[in-house]
Protein backbone atom coordinates (compact mmCIF):
# COMPACT_ATOMS: atom_id res chain seq x y z
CA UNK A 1 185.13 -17.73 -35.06
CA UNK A 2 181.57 -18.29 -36.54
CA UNK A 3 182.41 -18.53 -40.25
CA UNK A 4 180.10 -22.05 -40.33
CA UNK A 5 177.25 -20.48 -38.92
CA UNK A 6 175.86 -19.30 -42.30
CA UNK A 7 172.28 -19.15 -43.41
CA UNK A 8 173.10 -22.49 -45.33
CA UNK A 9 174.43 -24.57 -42.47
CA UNK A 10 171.57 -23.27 -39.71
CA UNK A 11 168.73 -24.09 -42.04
CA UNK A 12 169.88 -27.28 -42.85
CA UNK A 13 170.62 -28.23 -38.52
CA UNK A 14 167.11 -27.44 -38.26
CA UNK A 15 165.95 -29.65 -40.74
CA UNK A 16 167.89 -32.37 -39.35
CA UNK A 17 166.08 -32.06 -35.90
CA UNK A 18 162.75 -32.57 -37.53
CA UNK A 19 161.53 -36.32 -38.39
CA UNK A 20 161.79 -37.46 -41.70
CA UNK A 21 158.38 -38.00 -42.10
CA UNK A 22 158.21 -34.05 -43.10
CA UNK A 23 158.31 -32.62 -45.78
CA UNK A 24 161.73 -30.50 -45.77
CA UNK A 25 162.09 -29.27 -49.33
CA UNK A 26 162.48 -25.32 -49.84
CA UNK A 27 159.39 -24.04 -50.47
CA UNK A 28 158.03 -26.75 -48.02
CA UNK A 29 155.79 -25.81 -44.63
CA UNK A 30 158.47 -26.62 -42.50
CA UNK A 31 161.48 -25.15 -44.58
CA UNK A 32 159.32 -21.97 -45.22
CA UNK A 33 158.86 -21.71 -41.35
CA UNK A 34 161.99 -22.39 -40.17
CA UNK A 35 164.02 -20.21 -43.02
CA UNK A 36 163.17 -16.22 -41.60
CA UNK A 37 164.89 -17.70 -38.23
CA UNK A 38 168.13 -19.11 -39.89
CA UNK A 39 168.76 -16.28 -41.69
CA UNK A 40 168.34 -13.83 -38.33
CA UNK A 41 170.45 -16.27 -36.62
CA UNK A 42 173.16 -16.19 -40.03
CA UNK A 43 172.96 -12.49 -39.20
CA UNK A 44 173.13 -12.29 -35.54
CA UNK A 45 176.70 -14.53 -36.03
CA UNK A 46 178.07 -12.41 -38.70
CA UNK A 47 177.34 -9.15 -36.28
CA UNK A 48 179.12 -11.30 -33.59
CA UNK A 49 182.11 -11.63 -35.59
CA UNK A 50 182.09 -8.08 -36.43
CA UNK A 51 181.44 -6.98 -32.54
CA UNK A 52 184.88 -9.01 -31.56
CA UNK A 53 186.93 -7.49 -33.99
CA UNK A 54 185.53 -3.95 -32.71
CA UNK A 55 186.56 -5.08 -29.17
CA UNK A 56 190.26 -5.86 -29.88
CA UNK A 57 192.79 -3.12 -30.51
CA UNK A 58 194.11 -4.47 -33.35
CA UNK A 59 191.11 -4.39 -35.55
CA UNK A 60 188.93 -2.28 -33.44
CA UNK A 61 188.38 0.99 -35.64
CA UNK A 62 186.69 5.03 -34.79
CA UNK A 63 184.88 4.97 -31.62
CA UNK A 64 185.55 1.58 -30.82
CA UNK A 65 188.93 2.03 -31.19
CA UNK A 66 188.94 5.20 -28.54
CA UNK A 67 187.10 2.82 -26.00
CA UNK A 68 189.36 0.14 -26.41
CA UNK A 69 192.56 2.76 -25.58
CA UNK A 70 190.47 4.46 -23.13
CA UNK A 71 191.10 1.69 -20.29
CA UNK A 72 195.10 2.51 -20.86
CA UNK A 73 194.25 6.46 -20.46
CA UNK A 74 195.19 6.80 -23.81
CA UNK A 75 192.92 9.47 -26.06
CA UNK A 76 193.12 10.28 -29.83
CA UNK A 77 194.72 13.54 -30.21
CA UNK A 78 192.03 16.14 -31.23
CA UNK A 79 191.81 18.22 -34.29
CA UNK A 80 193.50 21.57 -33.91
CA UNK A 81 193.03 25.53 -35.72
CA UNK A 82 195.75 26.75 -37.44
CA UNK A 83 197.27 29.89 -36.27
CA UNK A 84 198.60 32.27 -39.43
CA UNK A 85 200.35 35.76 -39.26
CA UNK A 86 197.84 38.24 -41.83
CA UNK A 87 199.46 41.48 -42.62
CA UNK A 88 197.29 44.41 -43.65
CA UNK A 89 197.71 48.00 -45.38
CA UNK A 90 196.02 49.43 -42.00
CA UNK A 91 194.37 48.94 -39.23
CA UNK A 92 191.69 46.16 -38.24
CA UNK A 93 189.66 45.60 -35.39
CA UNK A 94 190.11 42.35 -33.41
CA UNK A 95 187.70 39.65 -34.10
CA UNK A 96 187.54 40.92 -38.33
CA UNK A 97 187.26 37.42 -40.30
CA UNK A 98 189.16 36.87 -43.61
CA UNK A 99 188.92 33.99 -46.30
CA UNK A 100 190.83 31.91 -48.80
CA UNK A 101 190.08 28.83 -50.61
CA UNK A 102 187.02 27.39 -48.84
CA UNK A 103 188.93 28.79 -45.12
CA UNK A 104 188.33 31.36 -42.97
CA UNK A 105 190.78 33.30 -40.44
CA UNK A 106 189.53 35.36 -37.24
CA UNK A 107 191.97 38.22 -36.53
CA UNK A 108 192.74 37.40 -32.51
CA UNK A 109 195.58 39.69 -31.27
CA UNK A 110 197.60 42.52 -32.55
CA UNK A 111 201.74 41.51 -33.47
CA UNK A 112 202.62 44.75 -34.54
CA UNK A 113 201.88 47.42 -36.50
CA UNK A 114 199.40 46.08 -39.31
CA UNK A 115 200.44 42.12 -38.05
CA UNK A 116 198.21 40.31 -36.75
CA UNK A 117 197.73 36.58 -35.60
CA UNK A 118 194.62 34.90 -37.15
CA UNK A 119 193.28 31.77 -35.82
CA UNK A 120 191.64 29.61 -38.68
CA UNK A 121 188.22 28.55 -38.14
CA UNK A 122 188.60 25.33 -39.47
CA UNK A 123 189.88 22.34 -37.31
CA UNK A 124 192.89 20.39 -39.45
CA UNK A 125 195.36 21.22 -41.75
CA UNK A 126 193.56 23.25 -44.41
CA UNK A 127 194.46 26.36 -42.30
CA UNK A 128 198.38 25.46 -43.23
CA UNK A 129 197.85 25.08 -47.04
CA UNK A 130 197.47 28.92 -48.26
CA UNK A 131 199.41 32.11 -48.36
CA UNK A 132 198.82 35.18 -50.11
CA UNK A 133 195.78 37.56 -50.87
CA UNK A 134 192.79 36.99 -48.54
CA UNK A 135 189.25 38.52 -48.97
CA UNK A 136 187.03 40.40 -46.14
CA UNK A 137 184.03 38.89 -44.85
CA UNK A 138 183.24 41.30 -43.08
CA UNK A 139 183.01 44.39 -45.23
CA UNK A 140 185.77 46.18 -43.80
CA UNK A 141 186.53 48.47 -46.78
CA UNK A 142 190.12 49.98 -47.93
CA UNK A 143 191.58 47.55 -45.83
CA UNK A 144 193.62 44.65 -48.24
CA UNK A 145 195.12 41.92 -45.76
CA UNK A 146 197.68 38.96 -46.77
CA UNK A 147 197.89 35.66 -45.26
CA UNK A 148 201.93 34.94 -44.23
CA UNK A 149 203.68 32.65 -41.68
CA UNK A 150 202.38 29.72 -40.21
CA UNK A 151 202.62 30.44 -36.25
CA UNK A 152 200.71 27.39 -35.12
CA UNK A 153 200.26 24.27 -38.04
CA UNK A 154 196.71 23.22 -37.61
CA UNK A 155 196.42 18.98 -37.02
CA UNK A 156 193.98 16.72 -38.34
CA UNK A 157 192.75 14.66 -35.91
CA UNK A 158 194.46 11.53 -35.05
CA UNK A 159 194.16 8.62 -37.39
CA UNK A 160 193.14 5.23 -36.07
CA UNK A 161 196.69 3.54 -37.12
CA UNK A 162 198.62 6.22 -35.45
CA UNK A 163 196.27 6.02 -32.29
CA UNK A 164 196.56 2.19 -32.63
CA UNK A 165 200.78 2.44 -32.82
CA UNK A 166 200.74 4.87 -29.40
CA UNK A 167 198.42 2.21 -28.47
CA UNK A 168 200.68 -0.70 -28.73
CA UNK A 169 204.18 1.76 -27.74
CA UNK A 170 202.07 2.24 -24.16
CA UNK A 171 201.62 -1.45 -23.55
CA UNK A 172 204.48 -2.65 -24.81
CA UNK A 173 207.02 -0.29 -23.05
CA UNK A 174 206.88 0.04 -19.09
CA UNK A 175 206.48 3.87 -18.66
CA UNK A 176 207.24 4.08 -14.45
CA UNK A 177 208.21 6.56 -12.18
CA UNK A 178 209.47 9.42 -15.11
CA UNK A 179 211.55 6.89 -16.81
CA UNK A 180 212.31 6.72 -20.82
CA UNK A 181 209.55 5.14 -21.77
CA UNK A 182 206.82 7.85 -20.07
CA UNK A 183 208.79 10.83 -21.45
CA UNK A 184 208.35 8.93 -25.20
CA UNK A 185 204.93 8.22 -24.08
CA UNK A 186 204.07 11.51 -22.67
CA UNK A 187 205.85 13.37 -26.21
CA UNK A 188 203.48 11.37 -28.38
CA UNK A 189 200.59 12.47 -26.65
CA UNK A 190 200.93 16.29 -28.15
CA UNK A 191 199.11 16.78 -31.24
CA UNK A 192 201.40 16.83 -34.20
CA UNK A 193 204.06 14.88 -32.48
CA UNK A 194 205.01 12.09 -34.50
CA UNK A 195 208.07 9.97 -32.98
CA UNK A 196 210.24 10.97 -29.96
CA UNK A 197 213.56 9.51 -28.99
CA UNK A 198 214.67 9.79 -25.26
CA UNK A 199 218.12 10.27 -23.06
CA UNK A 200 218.07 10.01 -20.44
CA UNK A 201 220.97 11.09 -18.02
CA UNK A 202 222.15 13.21 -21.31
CA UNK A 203 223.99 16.37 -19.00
CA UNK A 204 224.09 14.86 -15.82
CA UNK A 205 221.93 13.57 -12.98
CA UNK A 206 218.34 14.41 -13.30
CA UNK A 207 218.45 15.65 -17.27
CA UNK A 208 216.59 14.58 -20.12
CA UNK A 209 217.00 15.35 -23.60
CA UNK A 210 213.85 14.65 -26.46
CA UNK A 211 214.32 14.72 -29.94
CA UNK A 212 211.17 14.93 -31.65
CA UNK A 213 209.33 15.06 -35.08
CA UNK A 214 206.53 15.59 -36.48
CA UNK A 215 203.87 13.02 -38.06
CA UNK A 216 204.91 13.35 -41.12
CA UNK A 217 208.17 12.19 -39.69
CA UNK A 218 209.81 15.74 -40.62
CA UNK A 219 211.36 18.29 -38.40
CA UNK A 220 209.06 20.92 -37.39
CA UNK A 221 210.99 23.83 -35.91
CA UNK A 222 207.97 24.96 -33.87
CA UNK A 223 207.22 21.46 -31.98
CA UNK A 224 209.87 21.19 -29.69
CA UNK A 225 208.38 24.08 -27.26
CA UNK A 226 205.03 22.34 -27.41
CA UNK A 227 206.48 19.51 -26.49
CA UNK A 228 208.40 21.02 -23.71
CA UNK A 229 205.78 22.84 -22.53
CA UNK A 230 203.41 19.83 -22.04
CA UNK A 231 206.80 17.45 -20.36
CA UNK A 232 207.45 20.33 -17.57
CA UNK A 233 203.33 19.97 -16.61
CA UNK A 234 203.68 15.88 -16.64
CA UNK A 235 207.34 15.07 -15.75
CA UNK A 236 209.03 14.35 -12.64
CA UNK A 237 209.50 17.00 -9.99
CA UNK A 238 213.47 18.07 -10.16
CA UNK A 239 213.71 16.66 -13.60
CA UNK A 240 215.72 18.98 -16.14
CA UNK A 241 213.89 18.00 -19.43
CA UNK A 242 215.28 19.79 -22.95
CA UNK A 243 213.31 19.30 -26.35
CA UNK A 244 215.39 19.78 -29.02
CA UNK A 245 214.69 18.70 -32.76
CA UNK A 246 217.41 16.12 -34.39
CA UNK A 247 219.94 17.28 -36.47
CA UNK A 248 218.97 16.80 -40.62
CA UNK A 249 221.21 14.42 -42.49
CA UNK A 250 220.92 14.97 -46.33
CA UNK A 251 221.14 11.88 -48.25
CA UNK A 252 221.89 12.14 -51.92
CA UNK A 253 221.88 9.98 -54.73
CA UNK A 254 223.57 9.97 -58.05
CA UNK A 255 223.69 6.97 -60.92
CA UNK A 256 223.36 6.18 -64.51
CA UNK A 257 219.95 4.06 -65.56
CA UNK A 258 219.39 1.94 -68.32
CA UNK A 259 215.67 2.14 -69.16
CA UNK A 260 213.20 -0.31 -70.22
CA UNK A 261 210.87 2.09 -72.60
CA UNK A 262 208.06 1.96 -69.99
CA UNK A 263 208.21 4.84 -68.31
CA UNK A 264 210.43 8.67 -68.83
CA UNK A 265 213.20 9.51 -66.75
CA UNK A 266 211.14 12.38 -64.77
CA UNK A 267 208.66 9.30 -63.96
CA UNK A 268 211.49 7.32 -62.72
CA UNK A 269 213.27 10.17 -60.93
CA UNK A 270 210.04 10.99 -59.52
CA UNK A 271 208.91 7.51 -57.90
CA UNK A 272 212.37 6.57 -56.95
CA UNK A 273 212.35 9.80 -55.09
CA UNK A 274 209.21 8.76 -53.38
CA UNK A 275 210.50 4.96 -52.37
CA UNK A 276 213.97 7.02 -51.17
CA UNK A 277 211.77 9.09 -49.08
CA UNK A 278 209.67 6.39 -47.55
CA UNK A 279 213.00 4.21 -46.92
CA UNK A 280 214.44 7.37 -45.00
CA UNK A 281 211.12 8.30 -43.14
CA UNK A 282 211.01 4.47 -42.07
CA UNK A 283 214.77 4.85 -40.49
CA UNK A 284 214.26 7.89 -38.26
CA UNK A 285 214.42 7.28 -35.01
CA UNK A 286 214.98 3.42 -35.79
CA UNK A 287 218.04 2.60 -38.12
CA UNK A 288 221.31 4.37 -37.26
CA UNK A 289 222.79 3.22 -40.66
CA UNK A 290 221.74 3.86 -44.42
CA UNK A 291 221.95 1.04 -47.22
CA UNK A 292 224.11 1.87 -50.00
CA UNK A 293 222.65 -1.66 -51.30
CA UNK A 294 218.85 -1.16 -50.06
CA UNK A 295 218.86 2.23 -51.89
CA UNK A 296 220.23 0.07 -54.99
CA UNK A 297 217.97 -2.15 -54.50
CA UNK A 298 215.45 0.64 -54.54
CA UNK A 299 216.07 1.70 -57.54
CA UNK A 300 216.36 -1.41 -59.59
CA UNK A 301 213.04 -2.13 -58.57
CA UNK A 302 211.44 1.16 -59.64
CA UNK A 303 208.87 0.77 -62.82
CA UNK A 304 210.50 1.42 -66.19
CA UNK A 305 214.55 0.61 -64.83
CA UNK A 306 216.01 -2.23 -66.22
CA UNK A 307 219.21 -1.62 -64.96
CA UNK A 308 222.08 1.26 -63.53
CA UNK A 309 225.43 1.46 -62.85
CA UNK A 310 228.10 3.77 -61.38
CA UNK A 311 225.70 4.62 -57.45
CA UNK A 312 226.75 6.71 -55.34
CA UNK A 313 225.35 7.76 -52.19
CA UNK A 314 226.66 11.14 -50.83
CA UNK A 315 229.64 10.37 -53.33
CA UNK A 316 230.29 7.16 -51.87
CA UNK A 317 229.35 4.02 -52.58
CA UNK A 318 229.16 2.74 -48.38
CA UNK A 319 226.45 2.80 -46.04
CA UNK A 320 225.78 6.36 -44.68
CA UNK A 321 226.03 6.16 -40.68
CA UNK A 322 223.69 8.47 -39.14
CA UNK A 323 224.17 9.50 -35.34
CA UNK A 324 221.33 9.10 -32.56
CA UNK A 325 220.86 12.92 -32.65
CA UNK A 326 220.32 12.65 -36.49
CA UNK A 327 217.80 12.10 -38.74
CA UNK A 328 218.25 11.51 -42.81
CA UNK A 329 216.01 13.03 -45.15
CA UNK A 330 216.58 13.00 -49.06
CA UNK A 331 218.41 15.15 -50.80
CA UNK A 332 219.23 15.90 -54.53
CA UNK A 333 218.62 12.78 -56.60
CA UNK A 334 220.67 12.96 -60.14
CA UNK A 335 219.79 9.61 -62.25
CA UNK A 336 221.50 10.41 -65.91
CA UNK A 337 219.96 7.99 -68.65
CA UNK A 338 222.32 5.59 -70.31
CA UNK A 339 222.28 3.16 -73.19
């Protein structure tokens, strides 16, 4: 909007206001007076630019970005501690602290005999990442203690493009009255909740069923109770609402490549793997239908394949149809090299 105002253009407006009579050659009286101003003005119109793209919500980012969604009563979903099972060879007071890698867990309630839940004291996902061995901080001696099951994943908090996408769902899809769009809305507001798909009238009059994932796009068997137990203190009165997770579809893919000499067939297998993964991430929730040809195309385009031949996908060589209470994920992926 102000990309002319620069320091070059301002300075040389001035100059054209005073008479030519002046001297107005840098390093002049008036150029050397007049110079300092232009360039706080150049800056003042550069900060402007900057302050309207923090104002709009699709370039505002951070705080900015939680004001702008703050007039829809939207919030970014807060960090959360990871809650772990620790086993131990005997008994440990409540409150004892154990470590790993850089984390710490706080023994908070006794499971059963010598298991215990352990809240990490971390906020984010680093309390998900290790199992095994932990040490004592708190020199509890003949006492060894292992770090298990995950019984709540710790979240990072939410990023600005996920916050942004909520953002736009919220406005863009008329949540009233308990309908679809407010029990989507309402399932992406729980931390770790990633996509949510909606039916509505699924058992009869006044039922609801939710499929949900996580935001890695990924079923977590754990989310569909935290889900549930956020809808029942949100949703409609009389409304029978059931939170289920979809139903995995594997997806595999076999074929013969002819490579180029760039790369090895692990590096191939590997990034094709990758695009394959993104592709079927990018359909969840969105594309009922799996391209035999898009997957080829896939893997043409992958570094080091110059070309393949005999594709199948789940020993076919159609599109894979997946049903609204599925989701595909990828399975095994055999490329044989070929001459």
């Amino acid at each position: 909007m102000f990309e002319e105002m620069t320091f070059e253009n301002i300075v040389a407006d001035m100059l054209g206001r005073v008479t030519s009579d002046v001297d107005k050659r840098e390093g002049s009286i008036i150029y050397d007076a007049l110079a300092p101003c232009a360039y706080q003005l150049a800056q003042a119109y550069f900060n402007l630019n900057n302050f309207i793209d923090l104002v709009s919500g699709d370039t505002a980012i951070g705080e900015y970005l939680d004001r702008v969604v703050a007039d829809y009563s939207i919030t970014r979903k807060s960090a959360t501690y990871a809650v772990r099972k620790i086993e131990t060879s005997g008994a440990v007071s409540i409150g004892t602290r154990w470590g790993i890698n850089g984390s710490s867990y706080a023994i908070t309630a006794l499971l059963s005999t010598n298991i215990y839940s352990a809240t990490c004291e971390q906020l984010g996902d680093i309390g998900n990442q290790y199992s095994g061995a932990v040490d004592n901080i708190d020199n509890v001696s003949g006492i060894t203690a292992a770090l298990t099951d995950i019984i709540t994943p710790g979240e990072e908090e939410e990023t600005d493009d996920n916050l942004r996408t909520r953002f736009y769902t919220q406005i863009q899809s008329a949540g009233t009255s308990g309908n679809a769009y407010d029990y989507r809305n309402w399932a992406l507001e729980v931390p770790g909740c990633g996509d949510a798909k909606v039916f509505p009238l699924w058992n009869g009059a006044g039922t609801v069923k939710v499929l949900v994932v996580d935001e890695n796009m990924t079923i977590d068997v754990d989310l569909p109770e935290v889900v549930a137990n956020y809808l029942e203190t949100v949703r409609p009165i009389g409304a029978t609402v059931t939170v289920v997770s979809p139903t995995s579809k594997e997806i595999g893919v076999t074929a013969n490549v002819k490579l180029n000499g760039t790369k090895t067939l692990a590096d191939i297998r590997t990034t094709f793997t990758a695009a394959l993964t993104v592709y079927l991430k990018d359909a969840v929730f969105e594309t009922y239908s799996v391209s035999y040809a898009k997957i080829g195309n896939l893997l043409l385009t992958t570094a080091g394949v110059e070309d393949y031949n005999t594709l199948l996908v789940n020993t076919g060589t159609a599109n894979i149809t997946i049903l609204d209470t599925e989701m595909p994920f990828t399975g095994t992926v055999t490329l044989v090299e070929v001459t």
